[in-house]
C-alpha atoms as a PDB file:
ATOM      1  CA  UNK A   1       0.000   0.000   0.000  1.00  0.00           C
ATOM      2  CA  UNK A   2       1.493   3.162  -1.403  1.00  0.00           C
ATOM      3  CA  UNK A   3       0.247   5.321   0.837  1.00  0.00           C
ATOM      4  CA  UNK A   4       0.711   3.578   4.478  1.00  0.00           C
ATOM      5  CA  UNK A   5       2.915   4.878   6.718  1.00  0.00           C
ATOM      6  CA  UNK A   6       2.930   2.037   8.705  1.00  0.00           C
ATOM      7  CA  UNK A   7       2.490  -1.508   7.842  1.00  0.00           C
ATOM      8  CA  UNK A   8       3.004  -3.365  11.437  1.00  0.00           C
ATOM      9  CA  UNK A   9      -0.969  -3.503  11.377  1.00  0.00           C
ATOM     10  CA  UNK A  10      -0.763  -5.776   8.589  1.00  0.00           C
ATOM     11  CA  UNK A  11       2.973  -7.802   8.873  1.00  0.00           C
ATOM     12  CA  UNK A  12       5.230  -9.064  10.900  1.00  0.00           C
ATOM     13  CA  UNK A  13       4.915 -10.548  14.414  1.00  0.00           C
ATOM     14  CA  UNK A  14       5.035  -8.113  16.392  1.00  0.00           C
ATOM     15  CA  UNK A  15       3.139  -4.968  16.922  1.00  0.00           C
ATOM     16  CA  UNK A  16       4.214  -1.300  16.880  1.00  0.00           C
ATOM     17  CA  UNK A  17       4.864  -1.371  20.905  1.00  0.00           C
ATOM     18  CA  UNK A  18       7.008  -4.527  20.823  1.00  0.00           C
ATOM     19  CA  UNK A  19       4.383  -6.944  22.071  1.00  0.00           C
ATOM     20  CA  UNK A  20       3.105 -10.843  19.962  1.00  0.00           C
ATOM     21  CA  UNK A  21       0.443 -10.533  17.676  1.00  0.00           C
ATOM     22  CA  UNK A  22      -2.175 -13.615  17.614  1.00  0.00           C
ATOM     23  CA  UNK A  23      -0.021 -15.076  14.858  1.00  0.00           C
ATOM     24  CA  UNK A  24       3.581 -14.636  16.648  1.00  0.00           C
ATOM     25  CA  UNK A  25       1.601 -16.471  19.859  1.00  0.00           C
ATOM     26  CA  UNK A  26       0.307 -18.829  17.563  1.00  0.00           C
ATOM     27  CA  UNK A  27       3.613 -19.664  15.940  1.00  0.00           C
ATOM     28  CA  UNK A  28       5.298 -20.230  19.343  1.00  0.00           C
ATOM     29  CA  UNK A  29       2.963 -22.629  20.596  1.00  0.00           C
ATOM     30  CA  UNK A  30       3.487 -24.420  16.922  1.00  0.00           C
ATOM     31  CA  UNK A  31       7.502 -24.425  17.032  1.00  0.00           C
ATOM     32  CA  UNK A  32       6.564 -25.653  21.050  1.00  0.00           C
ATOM     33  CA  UNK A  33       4.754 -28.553  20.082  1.00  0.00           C
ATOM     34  CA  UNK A  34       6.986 -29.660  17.385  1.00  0.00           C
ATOM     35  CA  UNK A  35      10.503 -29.757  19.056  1.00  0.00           C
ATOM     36  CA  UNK A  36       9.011 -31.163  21.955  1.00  0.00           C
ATOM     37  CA  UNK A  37       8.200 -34.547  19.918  1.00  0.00           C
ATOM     38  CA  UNK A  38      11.090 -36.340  18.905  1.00  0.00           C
ATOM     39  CA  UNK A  39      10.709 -37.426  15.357  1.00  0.00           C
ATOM     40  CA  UNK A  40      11.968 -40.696  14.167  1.00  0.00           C
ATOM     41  CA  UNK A  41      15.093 -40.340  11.786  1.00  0.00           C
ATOM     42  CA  UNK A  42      15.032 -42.649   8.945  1.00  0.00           C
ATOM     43  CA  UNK A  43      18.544 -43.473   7.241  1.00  0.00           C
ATOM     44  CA  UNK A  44      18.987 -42.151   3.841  1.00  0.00           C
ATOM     45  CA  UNK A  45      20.386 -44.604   1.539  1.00  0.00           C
ATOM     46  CA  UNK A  46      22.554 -44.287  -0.994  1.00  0.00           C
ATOM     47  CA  UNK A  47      22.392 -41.544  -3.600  1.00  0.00           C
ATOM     48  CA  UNK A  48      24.120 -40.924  -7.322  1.00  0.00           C
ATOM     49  CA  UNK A  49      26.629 -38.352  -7.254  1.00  0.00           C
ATOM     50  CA  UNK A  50      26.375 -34.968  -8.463  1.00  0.00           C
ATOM     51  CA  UNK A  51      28.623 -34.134 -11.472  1.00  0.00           C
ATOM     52  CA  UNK A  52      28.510 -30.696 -10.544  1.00  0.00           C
ATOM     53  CA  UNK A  53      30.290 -29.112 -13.791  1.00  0.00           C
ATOM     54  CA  UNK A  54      28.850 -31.311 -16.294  1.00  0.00           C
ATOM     55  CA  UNK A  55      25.076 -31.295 -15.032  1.00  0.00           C
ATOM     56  CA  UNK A  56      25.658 -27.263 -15.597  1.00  0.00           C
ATOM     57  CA  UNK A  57      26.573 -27.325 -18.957  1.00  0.00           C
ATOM     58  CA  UNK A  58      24.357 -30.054 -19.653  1.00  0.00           C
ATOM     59  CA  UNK A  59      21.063 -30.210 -19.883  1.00  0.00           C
ATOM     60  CA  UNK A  60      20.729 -33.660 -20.716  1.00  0.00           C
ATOM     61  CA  UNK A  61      23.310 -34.892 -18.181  1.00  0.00           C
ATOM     62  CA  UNK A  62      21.209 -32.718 -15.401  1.00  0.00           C
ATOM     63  CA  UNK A  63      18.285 -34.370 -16.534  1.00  0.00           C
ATOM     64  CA  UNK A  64      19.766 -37.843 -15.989  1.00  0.00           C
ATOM     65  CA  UNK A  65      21.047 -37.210 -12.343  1.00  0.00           C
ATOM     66  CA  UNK A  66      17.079 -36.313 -11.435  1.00  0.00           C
ATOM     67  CA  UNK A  67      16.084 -39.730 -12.712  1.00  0.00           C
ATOM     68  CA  UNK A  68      18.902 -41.580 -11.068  1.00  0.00           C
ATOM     69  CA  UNK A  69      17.969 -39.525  -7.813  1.00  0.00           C
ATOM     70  CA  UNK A  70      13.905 -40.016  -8.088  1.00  0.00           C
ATOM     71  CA  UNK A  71      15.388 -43.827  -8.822  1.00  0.00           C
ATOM     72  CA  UNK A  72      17.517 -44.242  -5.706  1.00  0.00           C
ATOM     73  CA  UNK A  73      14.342 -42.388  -4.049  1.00  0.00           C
ATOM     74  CA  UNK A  74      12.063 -45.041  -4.864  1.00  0.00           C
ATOM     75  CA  UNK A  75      13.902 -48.001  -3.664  1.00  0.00           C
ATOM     76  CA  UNK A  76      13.662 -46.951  -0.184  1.00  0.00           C
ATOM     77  CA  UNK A  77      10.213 -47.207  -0.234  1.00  0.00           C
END
């Protein structure tokens, strides 16, 4: 909005005195409940290697390290 001077009302987290909004409370109790659950880590298999310089000056080659990743993907499941 061109013509606000102030646009606390309408972002951020906190208001124009320092103090939560609704969504910054909200947000809080969010990030609480999550890192208070531990969340089973599942191993990563293995996983193609990027060819850095030749999957940027090749399309084709890029294209070929997706499919090998989406393939390596799949056989975890």
């Amino acid at each position: 909005m061109p013509e606000a001077r102030d646009v606390s009302q309408r972002t951020g987290l906190l208001t124009t005195r320092g103090k939560p909004k609704a969504w910054a409370r909200e947000f809080h109790e969010l990030a609480h409940a999550l890192t208070s659950n531990s969340i089973a880590v599942h191993p990563m298999g293995s996983r193609p290697k990027l060819d850095w310089d030749r999957c940027t000056t090749s399309a084709q080659a890029g294209r070929e390290f997706q499919l090998q990743y989406v393939e390596a993907f799949l056989r975890e499941r």
